[in-house]
Protein backbone atom coordinates (compact mmCIF):
# COMPACT_ATOMS: atom_id res chain seq x y z
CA UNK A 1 44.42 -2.00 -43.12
CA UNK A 2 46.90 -0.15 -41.22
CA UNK A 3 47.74 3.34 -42.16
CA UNK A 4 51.12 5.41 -42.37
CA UNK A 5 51.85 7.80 -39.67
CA UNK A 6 53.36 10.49 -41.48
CA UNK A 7 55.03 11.99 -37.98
CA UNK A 8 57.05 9.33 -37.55
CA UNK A 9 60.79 9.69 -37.21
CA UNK A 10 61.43 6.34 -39.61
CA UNK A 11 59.25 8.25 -42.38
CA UNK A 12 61.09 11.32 -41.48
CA UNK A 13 64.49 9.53 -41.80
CA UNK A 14 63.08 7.73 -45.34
CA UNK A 15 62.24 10.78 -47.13
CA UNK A 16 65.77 12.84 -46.15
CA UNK A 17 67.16 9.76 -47.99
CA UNK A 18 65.13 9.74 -51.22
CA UNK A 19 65.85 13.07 -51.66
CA UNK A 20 69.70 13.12 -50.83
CA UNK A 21 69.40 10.27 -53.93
CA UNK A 22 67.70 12.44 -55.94
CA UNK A 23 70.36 15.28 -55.57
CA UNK A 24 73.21 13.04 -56.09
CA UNK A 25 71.65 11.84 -59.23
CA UNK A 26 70.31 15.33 -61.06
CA UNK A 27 72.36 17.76 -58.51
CA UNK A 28 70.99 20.56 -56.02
CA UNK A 29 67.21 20.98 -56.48
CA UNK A 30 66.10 24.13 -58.58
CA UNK A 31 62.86 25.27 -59.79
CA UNK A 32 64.16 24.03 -63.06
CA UNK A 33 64.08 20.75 -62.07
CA UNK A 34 61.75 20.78 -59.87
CA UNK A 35 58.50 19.49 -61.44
CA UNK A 36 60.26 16.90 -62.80
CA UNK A 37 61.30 15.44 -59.22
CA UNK A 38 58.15 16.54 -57.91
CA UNK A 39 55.90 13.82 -59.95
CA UNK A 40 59.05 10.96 -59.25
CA UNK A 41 59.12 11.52 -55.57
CA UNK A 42 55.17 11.44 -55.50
CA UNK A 43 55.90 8.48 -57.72
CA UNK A 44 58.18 6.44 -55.31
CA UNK A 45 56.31 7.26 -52.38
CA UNK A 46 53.02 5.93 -53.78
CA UNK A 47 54.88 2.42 -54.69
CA UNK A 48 56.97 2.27 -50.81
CA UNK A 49 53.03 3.02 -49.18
CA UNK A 50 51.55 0.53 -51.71
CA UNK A 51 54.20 -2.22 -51.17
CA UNK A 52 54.91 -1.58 -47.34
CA UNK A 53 50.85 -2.43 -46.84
CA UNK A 54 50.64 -5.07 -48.97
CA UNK A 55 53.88 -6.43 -47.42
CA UNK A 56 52.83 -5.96 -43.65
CA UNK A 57 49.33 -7.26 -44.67
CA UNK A 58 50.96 -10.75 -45.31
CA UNK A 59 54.01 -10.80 -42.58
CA UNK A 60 52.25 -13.82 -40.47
CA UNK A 61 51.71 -12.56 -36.47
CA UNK A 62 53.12 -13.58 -34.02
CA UNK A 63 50.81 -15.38 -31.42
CA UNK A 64 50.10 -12.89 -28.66
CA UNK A 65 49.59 -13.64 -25.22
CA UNK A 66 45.53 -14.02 -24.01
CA UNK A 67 43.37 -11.37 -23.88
CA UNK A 68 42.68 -11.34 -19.87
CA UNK A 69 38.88 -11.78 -19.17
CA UNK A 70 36.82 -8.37 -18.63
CA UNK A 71 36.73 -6.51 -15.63
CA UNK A 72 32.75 -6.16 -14.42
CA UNK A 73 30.93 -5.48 -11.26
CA UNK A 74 28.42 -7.70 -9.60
CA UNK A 75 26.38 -7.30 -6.77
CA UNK A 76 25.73 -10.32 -4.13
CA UNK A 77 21.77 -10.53 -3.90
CA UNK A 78 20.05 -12.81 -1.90
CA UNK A 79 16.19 -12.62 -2.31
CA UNK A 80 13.96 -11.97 0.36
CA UNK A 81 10.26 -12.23 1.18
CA UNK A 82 8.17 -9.91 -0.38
CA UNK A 83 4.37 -8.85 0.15
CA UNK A 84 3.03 -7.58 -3.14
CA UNK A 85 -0.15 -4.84 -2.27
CA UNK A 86 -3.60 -3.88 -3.63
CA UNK A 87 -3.15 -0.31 -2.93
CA UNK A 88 -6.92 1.93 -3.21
CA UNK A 89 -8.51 4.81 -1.41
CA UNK A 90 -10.78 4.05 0.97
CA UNK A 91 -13.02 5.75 3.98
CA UNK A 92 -12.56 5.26 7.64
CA UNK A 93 -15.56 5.78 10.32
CA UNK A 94 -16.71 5.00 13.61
CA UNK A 95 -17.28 1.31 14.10
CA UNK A 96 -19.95 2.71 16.60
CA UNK A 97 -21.69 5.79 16.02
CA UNK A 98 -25.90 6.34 16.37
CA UNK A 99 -27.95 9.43 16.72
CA UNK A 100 -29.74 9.89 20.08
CA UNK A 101 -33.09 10.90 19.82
CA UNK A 102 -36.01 11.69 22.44
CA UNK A 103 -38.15 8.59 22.80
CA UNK A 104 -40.60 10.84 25.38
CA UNK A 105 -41.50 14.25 25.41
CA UNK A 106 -40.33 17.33 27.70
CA UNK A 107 -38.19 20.04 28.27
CA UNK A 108 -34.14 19.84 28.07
CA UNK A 109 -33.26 20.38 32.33
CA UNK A 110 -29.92 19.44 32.23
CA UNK A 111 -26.58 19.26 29.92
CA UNK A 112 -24.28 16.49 32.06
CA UNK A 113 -21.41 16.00 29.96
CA UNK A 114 -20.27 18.11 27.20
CA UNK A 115 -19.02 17.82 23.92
CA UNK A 116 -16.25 15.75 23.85
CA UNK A 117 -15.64 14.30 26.62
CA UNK A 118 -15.14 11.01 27.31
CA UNK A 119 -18.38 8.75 28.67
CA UNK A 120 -18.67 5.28 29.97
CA UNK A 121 -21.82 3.22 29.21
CA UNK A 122 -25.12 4.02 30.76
CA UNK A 123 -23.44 7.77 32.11
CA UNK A 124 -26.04 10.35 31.89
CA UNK A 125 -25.75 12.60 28.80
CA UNK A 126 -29.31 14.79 28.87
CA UNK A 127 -31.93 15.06 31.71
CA UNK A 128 -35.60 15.98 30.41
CA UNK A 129 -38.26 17.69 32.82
CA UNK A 130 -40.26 14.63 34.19
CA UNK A 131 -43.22 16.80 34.55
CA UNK A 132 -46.87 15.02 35.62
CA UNK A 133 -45.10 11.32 35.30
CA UNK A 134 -44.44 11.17 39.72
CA UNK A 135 -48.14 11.50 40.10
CA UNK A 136 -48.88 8.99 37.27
CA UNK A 137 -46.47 6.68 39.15
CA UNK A 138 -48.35 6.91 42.41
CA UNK A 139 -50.94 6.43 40.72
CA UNK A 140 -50.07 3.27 39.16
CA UNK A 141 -48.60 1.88 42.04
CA UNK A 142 -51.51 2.41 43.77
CA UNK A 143 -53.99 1.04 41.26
CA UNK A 144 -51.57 -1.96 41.21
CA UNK A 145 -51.73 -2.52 44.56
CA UNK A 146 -55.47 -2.83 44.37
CA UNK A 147 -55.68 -5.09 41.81
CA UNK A 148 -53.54 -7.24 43.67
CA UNK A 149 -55.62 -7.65 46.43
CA UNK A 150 -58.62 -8.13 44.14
CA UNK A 151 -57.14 -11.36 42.40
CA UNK A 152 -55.74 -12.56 45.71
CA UNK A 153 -59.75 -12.18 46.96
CA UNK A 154 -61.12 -13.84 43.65
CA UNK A 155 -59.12 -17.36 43.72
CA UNK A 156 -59.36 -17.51 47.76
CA UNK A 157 -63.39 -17.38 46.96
CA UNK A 158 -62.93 -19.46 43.82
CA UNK A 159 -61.48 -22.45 45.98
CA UNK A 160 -64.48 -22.52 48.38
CA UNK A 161 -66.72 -22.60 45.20
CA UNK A 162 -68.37 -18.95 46.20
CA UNK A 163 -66.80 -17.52 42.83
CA UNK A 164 -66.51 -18.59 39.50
CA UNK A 165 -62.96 -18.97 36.94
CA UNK A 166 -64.56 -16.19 35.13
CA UNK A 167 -64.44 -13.99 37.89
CA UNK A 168 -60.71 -15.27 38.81
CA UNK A 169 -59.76 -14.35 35.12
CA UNK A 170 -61.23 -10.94 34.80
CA UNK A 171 -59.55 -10.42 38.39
CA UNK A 172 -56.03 -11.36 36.74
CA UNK A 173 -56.45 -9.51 33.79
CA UNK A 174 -56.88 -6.08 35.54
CA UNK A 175 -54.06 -6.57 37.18
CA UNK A 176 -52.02 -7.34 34.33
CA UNK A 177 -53.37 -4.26 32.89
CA UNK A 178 -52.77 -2.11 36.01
CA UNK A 179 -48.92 -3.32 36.04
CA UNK A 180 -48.57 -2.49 32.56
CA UNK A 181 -49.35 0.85 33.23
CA UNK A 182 -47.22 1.15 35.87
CA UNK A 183 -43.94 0.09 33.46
CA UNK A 184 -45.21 2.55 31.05
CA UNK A 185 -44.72 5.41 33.59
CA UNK A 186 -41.68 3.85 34.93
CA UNK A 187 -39.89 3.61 31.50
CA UNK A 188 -41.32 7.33 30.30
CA UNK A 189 -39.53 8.59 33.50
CA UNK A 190 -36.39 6.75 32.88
CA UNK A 191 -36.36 7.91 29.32
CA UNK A 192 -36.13 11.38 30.39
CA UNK A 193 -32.49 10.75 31.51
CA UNK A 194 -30.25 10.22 28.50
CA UNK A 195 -27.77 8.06 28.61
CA UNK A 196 -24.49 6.63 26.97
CA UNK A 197 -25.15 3.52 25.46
CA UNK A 198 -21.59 2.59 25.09
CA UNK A 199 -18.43 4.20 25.75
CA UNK A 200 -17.49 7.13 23.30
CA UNK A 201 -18.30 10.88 23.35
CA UNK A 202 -20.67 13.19 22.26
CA UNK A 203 -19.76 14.59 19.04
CA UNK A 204 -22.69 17.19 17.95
CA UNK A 205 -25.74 18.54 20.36
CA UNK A 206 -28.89 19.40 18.68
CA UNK A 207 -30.79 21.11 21.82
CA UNK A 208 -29.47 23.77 24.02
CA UNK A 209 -31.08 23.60 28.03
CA UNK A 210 -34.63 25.07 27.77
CA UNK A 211 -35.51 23.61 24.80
CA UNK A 212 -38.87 21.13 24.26
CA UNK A 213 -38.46 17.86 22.52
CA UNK A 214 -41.22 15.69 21.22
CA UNK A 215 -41.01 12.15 20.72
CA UNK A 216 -38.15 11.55 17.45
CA UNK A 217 -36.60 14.64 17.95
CA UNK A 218 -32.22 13.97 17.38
CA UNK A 219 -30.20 15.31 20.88
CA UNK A 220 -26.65 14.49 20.09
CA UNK A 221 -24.62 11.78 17.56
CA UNK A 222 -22.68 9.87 19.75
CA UNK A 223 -19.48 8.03 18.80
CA UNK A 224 -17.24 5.71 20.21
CA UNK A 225 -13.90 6.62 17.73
CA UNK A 226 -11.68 3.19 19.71
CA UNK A 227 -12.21 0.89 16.36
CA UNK A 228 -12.66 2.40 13.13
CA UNK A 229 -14.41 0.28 9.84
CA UNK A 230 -13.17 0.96 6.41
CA UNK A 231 -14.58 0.60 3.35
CA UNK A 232 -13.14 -0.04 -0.21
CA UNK A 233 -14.37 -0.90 -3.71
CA UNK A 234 -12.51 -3.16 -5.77
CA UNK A 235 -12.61 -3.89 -9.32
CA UNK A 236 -14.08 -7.26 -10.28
CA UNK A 237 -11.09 -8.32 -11.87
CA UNK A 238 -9.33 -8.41 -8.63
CA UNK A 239 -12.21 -9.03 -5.96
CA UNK A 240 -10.26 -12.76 -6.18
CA UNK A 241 -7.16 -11.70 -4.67
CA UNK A 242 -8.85 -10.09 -1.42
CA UNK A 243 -9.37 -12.62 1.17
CA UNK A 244 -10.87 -12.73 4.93
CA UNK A 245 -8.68 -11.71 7.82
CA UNK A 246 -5.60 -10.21 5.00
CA UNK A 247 -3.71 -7.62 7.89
CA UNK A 248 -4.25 -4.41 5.49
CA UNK A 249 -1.83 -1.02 6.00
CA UNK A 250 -3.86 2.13 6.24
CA UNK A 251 -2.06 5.22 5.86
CA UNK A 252 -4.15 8.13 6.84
CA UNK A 253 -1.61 11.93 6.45
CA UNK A 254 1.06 10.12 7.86
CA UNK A 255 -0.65 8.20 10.90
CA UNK A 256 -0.09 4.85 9.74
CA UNK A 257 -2.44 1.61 11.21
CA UNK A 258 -3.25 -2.22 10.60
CA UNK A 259 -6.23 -3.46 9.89
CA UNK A 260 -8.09 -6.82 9.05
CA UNK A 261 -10.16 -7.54 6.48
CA UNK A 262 -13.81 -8.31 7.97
CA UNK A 263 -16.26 -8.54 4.96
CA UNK A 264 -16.09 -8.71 1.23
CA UNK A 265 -19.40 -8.36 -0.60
CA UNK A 266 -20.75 -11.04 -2.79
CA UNK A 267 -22.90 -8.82 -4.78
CA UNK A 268 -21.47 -6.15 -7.34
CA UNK A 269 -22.76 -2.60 -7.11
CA UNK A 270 -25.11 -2.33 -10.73
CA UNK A 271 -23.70 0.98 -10.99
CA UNK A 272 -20.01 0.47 -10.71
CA UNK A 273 -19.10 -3.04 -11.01
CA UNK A 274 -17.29 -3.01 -8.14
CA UNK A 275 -17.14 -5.10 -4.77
CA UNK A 276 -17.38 -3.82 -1.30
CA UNK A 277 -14.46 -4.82 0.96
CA UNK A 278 -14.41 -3.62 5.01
CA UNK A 279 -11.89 -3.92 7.55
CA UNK A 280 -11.95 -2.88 11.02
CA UNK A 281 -8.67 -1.17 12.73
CA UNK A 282 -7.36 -0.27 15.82
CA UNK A 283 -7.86 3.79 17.07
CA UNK A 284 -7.62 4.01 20.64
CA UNK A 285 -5.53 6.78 20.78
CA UNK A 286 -8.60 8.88 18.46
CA UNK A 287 -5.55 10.24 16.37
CA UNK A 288 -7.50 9.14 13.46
CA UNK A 289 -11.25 11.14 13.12
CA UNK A 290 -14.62 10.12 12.01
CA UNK A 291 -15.32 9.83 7.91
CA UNK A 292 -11.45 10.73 7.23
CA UNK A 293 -9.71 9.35 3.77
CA UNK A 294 -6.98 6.62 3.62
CA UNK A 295 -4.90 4.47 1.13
CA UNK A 296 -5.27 1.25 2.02
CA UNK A 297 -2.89 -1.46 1.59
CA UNK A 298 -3.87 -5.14 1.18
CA UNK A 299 -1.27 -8.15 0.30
CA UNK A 300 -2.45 -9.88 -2.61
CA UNK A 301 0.82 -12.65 -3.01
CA UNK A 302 4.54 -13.26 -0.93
CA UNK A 303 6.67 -14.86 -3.03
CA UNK A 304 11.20 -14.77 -3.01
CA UNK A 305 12.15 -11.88 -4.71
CA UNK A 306 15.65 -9.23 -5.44
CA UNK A 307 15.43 -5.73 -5.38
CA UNK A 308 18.21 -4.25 -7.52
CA UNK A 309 18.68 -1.02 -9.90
CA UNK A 310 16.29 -0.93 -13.12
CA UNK A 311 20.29 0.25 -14.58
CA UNK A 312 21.06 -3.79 -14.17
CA UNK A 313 18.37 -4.98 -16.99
CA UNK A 314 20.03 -5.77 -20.52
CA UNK A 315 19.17 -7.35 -23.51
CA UNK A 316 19.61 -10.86 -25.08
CA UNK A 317 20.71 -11.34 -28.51
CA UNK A 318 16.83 -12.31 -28.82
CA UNK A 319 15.95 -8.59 -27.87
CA UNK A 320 14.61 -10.61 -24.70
CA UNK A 321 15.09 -7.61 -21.43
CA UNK A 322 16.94 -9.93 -18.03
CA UNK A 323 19.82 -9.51 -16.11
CA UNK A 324 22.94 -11.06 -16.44
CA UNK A 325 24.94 -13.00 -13.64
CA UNK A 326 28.04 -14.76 -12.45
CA UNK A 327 28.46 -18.08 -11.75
CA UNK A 328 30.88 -19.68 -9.44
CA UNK A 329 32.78 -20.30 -12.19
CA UNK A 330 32.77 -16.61 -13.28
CA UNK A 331 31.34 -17.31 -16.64
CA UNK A 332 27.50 -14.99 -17.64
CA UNK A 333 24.97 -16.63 -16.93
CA UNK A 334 21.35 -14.63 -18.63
CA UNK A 335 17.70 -14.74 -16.39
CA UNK A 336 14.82 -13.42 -17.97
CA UNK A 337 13.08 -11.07 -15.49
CA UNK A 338 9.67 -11.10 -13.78
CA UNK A 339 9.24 -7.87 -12.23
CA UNK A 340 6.79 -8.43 -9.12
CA UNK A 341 6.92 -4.74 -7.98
CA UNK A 342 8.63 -1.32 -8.49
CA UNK A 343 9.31 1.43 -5.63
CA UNK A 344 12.21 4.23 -5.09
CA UNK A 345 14.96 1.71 -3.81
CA UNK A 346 14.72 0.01 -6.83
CA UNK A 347 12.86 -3.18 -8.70
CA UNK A 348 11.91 -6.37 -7.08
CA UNK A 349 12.46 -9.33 -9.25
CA UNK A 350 10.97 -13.01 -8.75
CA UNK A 351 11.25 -16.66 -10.27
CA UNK A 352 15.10 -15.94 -10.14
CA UNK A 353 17.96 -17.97 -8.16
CA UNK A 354 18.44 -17.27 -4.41
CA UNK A 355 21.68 -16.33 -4.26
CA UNK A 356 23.04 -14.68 -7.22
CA UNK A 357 25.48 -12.13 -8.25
CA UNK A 358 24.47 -9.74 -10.34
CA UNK A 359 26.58 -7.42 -13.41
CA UNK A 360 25.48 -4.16 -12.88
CA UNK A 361 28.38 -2.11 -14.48
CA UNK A 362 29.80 -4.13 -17.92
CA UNK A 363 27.08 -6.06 -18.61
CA UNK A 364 26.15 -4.55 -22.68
CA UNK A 365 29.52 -5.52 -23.24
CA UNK A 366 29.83 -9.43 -22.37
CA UNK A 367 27.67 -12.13 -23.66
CA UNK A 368 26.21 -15.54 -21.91
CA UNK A 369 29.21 -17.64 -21.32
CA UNK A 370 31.82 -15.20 -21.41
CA UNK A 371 34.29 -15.75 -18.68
CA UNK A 372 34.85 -12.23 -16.22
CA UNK A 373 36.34 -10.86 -13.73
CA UNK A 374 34.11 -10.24 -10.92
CA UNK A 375 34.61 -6.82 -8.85
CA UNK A 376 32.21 -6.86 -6.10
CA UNK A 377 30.43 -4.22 -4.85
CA UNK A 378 27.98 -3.31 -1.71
CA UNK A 379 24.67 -0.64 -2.27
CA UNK A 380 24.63 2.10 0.57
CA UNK A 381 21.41 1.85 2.30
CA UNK A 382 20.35 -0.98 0.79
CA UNK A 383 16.45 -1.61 1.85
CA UNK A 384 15.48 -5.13 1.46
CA UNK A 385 13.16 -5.53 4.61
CA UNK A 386 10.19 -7.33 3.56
CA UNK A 387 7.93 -4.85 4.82
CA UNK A 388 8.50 -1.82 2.60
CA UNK A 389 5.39 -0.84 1.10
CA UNK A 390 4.22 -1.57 -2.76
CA UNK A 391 4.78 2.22 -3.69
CA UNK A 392 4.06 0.66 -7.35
CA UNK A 393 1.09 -1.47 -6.87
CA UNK A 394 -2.07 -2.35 -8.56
C-alpha cells in the first residue's frame, strides 16, 4: 500500500480548498465553530485517504520497460597446478659424522689441523708418540727375514728327500707367524697418525698435546656437514601418502633447501605410533649446522586448482557453501567447492572448471540462472605460481 505524503504541494493545494468550502458554507472560522469543522474536516480527509488508496490500488499499471540485468563483478580464473604438502618438524644432521678414537696407545705429539678447518681424506689430524714400536719393527723384519731363509732351506732339502713335509710345514708356519708380527708393528705405528677418513672437519677435540691415550679413548668427532639426513615421524594415518624419492622443501630460519625422500620405515615406533621417514639434502655451502630443527615440506597430491578470496564463497538455497560463476552466456552458474589448501593469498579450490569467471562482488544477491552483467576485474599481485608453499597443510 502506498502512503500519502503529507508535504506535497497537491495535498497542500487540496486542503486550502476544503477549507475555502467550508468558509463559504458556515462563514470565517471562529472558535465558535470551530469544533464543529474540526471533526468534518477530519471527517472528509479520512474518506479522500480511504478512497484515493483504494482507488490507486485498482488503477491497472502500465507495463514498464525491463528491469536491466544486475551489475556484478567476476574475476577470470584459470586453474593452475598445485602441490598440496605434508608439512612436520623434523631434525637435520650430518650424513657423515663418527667419533675418532685411539686404536693404540701413546702420548698426543702433534695437533695438525685444527678445529674447523677443512680436511681431505686420509690428511693427518693427530700424531701419537711411536715410542719402542721402530725397534719392534727391526725386529720383526729381521726375524722375518730369517724365517725366510729357513723355509727356503727346508723344501730345497725336502726335494732331495734329506727332510721331511713335516719339517717343510713347521718351516712355513714360523714364517707366517714371524710376518704377522711384523704387520702388527707396522699397523700399531701407522695408527699413531690420525687421519681423516673422509672429507669434513674436526668439530670437537678431546685431548690437548701432552696428553696419554689408551686404546678406546675418543680424540675428536669428525664431520663432513656437505649432505645432511633428516628425519621425520609421521602419523600412521598418513605414512600412505609419503613415497620414495618425493623432492621435500626444508626450511631451516630462513635458509631454505630440497631434499629427497630416502627411507620410510616399515615398522611403527610401540611408543608413538608413528613412522620414520629420512631424506638426504644438499649443504655444501655448511650454511645449515649439525642437529639443527626444520619444517619439512613433502607433496602428498598435484591436482588443477583456483586460488581466489574466501569473500567469493556463498550459499545455495540448499545452505550448500560454492561459488557462483558466469557463463558465456552471462547467466549464474553455482559449483560446490572442494577446498584443497588455504594460505595468505587466498584459497585454492579443485574439481572446478578450467576457465571460469568468478562473482566476487554481487553474488548474495543473484541466484543460479539469473542473467548479469559482468564487470571484470584483475587482483593486484595475484600469486598463482604453482610453487607457493602449503602455509595451511596437514
Amino acid at each position: 500500500m502506498k502512503q500519502t505524503d503529507f508535504s506535497q504541494p497537491s495535498f497542500k493545494k487540496n486542503l486550502f480548498k476544503i477549507k475555502k468550502k467550508v468558509e463559504q458554507k458556515w462563514g470565517p472560522l471562529t472558535l465558535k465553530n470551530s469544533r464543529f469543522i474540526f471533526f468534518f474536516v477530519t471527517f472528509i480527509l479520512i474518506i479522500w485517504f480511504t478512497l484515493g488508496t483504494v482507488f490507486q490500488d485498482t488503477i491497472p499499471h502500465k507495463k514498464g520497460k525491463n528491469i536491466s540485468p544486475v551489475r556484478v563483478r567476476v574475476l577470470k580464473s584459470e586453474a593452475i597446478e598445485k602441490t598440496t604438502y605434508y608439512t612436520l618438524q623434523g631434525t637435520l644432521n650430518a650424513l657423515n659424522k663418527v667419533t675418532l678414537r685411539a686404536e693404540t696407545a701413546g702420548t698426543v705429539i702433534g695437533i695438525i689441523n685444527p678445529k674447523g678447518e677443512h680436511l681431505s681424506r686420509n690428511e693427518t689430524i693427530l700424531k701419537l708418540s711411536i715410542d719402542s714400536r721402530f725397534s719392534k719393527l727391526k725386529e720383526a723384519q729381521a726375524l722375518v727375514s730369517q724365517r725366510e731363509l729357513e723355509y727356503k732351506n727346508a723344501k730345497k732339502l725336502s726335494s732331495k728327500k734329506f727332510r721331511s713335509k713335516t719339517d717343510v710345514a713347521s718351516a712355513k708356519s714360523k714364517l707366517e707367524g714371524a710376518q704377522a708380527v711384523l704387520e702388527q708393528i707396522q699397523v700399531e705405528i701407522k695408527d699413531t697418525e690420525i687421519q681423516a677418513p673422509f672429507d669434513g672437519q674436526v668439530d670437537k677435540r678431546y685431548v690437548e698435546l701432552g696428553d696419554y691415550v689408551k686404546i678406546g679413548d675418543p680424540l675428536v668427532d669428525y664431520v663432513d656437514l656437505d649432505v645432511l639426513l633428516g628425519v621425520v615421524h609421521v602419523a600412521e594415518k598418513d605414512i600412505r601418502l609419503i613415497k620414495i624419492n618425493a623432492l621435500c622443501q626444508i626450511d631451516c630460519n630462513g635458509v631454505n633447501r630440497t631434499g629427497k625422500v630416502t627411507f620410510i620405515s616399515s615398522i611403527a615406533d610401540p611408543q608413538t605410533r608413528t613412522y620414520q621417514v629420512e631424506f638426504t639434502i644438499n649443504n655444501k655451502d655448511h650454511k645449515i649446522p649439525d642437529g639443527i630443527t626444520a619444517a619439512v615440506k613433502i607433496p602428498i597430491e598435484t591436482s588443477m586448482a583456483h586460488l581466489f578470496s574466501p569473500a567469493a564463497i556463498a550459499m545455495n538455497d540448499q545452505g550448500i557453501p560454492g561459488i557462483k560463476t558466469v557463463d558465456d552466456d552471462n547467466k549464474v552458474l553455482f559449483h560446490k567447492i572442494n577446498i584443497l589448501n588455504h594460505d595468505a593469498t587466498g584459497i585454492w579450490v579443485r574439481d572446478l572448471p578450467n576457465k571460469i569467471r568468478i562473482i566476487t562482488v554481487g553474488q548474495f544477491f543473484v541466484r543460479t540462472g539469473d542473467t548479469v552483467t559482468p564487470i571484470d576485474i584483475k587482483l593486484k599481485n595475484k600469486n598463482q605460481d604453482k610453487n607457493v608453499t602449503d602455509t595451511s597443510s596437514h
